[in-house]
C-alpha atoms as a PDB file:
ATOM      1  CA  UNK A   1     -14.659 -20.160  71.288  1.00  0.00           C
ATOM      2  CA  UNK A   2     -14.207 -22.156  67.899  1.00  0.00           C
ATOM      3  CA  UNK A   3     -14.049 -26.071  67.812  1.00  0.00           C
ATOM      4  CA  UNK A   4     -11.229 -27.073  64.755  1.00  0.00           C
ATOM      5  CA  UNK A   5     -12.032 -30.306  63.108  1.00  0.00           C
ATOM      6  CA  UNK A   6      -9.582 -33.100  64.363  1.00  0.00           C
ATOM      7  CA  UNK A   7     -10.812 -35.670  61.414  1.00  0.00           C
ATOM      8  CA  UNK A   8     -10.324 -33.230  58.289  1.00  0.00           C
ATOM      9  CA  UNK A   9      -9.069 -35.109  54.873  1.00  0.00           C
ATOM     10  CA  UNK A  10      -6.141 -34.099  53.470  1.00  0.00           C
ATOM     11  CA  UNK A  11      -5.352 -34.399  49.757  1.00  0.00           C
ATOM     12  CA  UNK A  12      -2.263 -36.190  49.436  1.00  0.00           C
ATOM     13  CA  UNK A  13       0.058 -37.260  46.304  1.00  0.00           C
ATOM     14  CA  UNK A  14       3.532 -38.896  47.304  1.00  0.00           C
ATOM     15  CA  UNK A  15       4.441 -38.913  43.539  1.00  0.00           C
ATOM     16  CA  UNK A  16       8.161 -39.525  41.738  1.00  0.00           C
ATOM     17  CA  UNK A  17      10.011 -39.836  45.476  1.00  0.00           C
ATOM     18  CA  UNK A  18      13.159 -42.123  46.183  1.00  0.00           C
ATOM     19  CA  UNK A  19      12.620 -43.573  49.934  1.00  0.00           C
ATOM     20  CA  UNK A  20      15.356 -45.394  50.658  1.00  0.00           C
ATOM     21  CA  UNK A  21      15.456 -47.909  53.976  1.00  0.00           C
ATOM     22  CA  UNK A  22      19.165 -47.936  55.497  1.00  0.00           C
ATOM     23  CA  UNK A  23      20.507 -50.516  57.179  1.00  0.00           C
ATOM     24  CA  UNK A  24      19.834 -49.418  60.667  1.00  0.00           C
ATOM     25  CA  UNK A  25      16.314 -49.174  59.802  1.00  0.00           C
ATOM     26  CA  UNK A  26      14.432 -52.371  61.219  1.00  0.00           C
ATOM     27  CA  UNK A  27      10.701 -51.758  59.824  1.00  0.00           C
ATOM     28  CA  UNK A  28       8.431 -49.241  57.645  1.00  0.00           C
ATOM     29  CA  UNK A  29       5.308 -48.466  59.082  1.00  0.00           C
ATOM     30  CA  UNK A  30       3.011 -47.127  56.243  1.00  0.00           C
ATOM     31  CA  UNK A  31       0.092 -45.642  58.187  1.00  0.00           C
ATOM     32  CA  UNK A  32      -2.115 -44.316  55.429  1.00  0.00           C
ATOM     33  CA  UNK A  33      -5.676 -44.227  55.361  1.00  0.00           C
ATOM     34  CA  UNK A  34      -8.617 -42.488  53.166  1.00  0.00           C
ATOM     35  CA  UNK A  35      -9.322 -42.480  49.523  1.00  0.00           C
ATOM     36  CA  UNK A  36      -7.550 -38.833  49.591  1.00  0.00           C
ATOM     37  CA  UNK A  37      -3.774 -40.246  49.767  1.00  0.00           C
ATOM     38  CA  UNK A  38      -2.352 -40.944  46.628  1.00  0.00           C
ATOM     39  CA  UNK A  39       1.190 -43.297  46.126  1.00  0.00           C
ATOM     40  CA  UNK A  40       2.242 -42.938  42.401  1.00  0.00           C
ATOM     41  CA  UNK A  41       5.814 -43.663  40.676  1.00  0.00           C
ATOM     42  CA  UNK A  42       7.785 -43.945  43.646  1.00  0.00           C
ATOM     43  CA  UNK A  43      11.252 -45.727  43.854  1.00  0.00           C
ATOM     44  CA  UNK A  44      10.923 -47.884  47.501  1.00  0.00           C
ATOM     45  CA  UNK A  45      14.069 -49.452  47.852  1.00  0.00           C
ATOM     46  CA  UNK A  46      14.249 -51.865  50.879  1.00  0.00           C
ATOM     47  CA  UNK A  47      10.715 -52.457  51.965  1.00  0.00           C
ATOM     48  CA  UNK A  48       7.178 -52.873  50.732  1.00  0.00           C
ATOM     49  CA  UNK A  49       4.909 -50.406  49.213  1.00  0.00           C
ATOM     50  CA  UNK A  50       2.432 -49.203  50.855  1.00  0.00           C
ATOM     51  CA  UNK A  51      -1.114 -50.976  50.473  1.00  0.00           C
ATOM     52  CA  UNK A  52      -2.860 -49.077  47.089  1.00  0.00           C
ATOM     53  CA  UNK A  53       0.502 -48.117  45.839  1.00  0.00           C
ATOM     54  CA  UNK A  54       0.832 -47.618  41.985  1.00  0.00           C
ATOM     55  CA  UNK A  55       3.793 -47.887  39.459  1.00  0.00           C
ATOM     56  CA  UNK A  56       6.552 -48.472  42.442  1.00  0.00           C
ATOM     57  CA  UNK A  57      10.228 -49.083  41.478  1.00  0.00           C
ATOM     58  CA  UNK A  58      11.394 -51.876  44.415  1.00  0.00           C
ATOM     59  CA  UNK A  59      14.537 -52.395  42.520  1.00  0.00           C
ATOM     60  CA  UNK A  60      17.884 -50.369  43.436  1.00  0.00           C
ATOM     61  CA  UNK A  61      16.708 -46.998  42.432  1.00  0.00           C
ATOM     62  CA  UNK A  62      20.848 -45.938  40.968  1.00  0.00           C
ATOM     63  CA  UNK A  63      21.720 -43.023  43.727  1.00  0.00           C
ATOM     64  CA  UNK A  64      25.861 -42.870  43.051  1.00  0.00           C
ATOM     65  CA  UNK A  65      26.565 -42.693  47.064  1.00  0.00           C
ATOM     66  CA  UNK A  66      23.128 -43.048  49.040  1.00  0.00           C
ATOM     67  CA  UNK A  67      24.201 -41.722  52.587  1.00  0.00           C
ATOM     68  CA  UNK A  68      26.887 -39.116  51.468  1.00  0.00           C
ATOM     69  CA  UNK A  69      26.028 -35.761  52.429  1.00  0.00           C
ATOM     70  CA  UNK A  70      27.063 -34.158  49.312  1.00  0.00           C
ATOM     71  CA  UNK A  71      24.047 -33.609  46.809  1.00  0.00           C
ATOM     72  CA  UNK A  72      25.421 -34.360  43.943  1.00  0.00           C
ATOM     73  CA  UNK A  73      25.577 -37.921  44.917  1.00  0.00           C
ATOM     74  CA  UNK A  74      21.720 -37.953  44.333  1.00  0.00           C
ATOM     75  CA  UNK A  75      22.223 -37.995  41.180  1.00  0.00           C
ATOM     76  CA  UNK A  76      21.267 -40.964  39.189  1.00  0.00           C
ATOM     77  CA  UNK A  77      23.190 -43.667  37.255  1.00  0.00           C
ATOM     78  CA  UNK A  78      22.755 -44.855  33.913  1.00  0.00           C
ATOM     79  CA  UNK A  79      20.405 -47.762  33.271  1.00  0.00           C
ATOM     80  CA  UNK A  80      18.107 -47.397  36.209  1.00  0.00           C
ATOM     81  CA  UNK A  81      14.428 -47.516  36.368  1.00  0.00           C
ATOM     82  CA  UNK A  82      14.421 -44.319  37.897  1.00  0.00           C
ATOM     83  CA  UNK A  83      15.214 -42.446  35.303  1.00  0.00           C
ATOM     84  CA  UNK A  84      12.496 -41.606  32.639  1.00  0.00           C
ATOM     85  CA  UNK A  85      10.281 -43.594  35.302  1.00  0.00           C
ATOM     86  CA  UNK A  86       7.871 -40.910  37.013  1.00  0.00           C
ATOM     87  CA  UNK A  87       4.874 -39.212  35.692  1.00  0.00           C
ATOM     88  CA  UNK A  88       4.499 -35.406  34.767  1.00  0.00           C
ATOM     89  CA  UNK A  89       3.424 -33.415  37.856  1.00  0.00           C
ATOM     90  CA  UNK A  90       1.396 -30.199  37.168  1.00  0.00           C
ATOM     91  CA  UNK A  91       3.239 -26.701  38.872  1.00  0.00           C
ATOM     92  CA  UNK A  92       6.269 -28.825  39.699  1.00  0.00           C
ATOM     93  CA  UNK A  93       8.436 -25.680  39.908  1.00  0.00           C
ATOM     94  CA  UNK A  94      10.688 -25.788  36.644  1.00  0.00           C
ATOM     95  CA  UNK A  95      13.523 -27.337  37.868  1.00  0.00           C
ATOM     96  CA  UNK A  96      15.220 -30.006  39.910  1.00  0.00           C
ATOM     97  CA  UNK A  97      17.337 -29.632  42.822  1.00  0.00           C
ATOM     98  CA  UNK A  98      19.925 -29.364  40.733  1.00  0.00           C
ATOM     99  CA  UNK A  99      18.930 -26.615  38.268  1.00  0.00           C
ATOM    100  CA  UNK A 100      18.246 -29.336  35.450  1.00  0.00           C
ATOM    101  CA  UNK A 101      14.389 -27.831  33.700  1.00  0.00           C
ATOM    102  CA  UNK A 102      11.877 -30.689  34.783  1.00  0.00           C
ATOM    103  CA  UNK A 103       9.879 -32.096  32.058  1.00  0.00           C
ATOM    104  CA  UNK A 104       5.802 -31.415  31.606  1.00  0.00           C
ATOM    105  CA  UNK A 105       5.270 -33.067  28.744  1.00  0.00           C
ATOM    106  CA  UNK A 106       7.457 -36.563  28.510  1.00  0.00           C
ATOM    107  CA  UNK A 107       7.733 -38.942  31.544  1.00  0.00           C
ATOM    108  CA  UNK A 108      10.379 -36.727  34.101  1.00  0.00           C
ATOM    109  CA  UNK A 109      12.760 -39.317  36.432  1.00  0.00           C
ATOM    110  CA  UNK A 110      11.864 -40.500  40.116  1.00  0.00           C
ATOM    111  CA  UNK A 111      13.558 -38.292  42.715  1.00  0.00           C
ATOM    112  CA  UNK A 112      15.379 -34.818  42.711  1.00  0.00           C
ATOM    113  CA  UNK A 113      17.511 -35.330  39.704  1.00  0.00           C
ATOM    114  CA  UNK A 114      16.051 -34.445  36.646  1.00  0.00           C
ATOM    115  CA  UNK A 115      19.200 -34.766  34.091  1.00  0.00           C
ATOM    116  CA  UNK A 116      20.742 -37.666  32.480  1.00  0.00           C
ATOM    117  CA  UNK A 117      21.567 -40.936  33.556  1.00  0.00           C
ATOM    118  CA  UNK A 118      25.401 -40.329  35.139  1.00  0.00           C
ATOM    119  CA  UNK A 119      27.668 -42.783  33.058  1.00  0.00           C
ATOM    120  CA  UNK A 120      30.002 -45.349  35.009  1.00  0.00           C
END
């Protein structure tokens, strides 16, 4: 019989992420602990960063329709701080959600949508 650790560290970036607080929501609950979590160029629109965070967007992050279920209103507008506003991430797959090639060398934007800035 084997014993499995119930207090094992976990390493833990939560980088270039949109979190988004609708209105139904009443509070965020950030419950992380340990020096192995990491919180690095996110967009958190509608509540406080967590304790530790770095680089966070608090402003409207420029979704066209947050809520819709059709992806392609995750795409960004222009003039946002989300776009251009994340850091490089090593093996981040190539490309976005969308099929747009995600940046390694220049600053890529926060969230799923790696392309241009969606004019109004």
């Amino acid at each position: 019989m084997t014993q499995e650790a119930t207090n094992a560290e976990l390493d833990v970036a939560f980088t270039n992420n949109i979190v988004r607080r609708g209105p139904a929501t009443t509070s965020v609950n950030w419950q992380l602990s340990g020096s192995s979590w990491r919180t690095d160029r996110n967009a958190l629109y509608g509540f406080g960063a967590p304790a530790g965070a770095t680089h966070t967007v608090t402003a409207a992050p420029g979704l066209l329709r947050p809520g819709s279920y059709d992806p392609l209103d995750y795409r960004l507008w222009q003039g946002y701080p989300t776009l251009g506003g994340g850091t490089p991430v090593a093996d981040n797959g190539g490309r976005d959600y969308f099929g747009n090639p995600v940046t390694t060398g220049a600053a890529p934007n926060i969230g799923a949508y790696e392309g241009p800035g969606v004019p109004r």
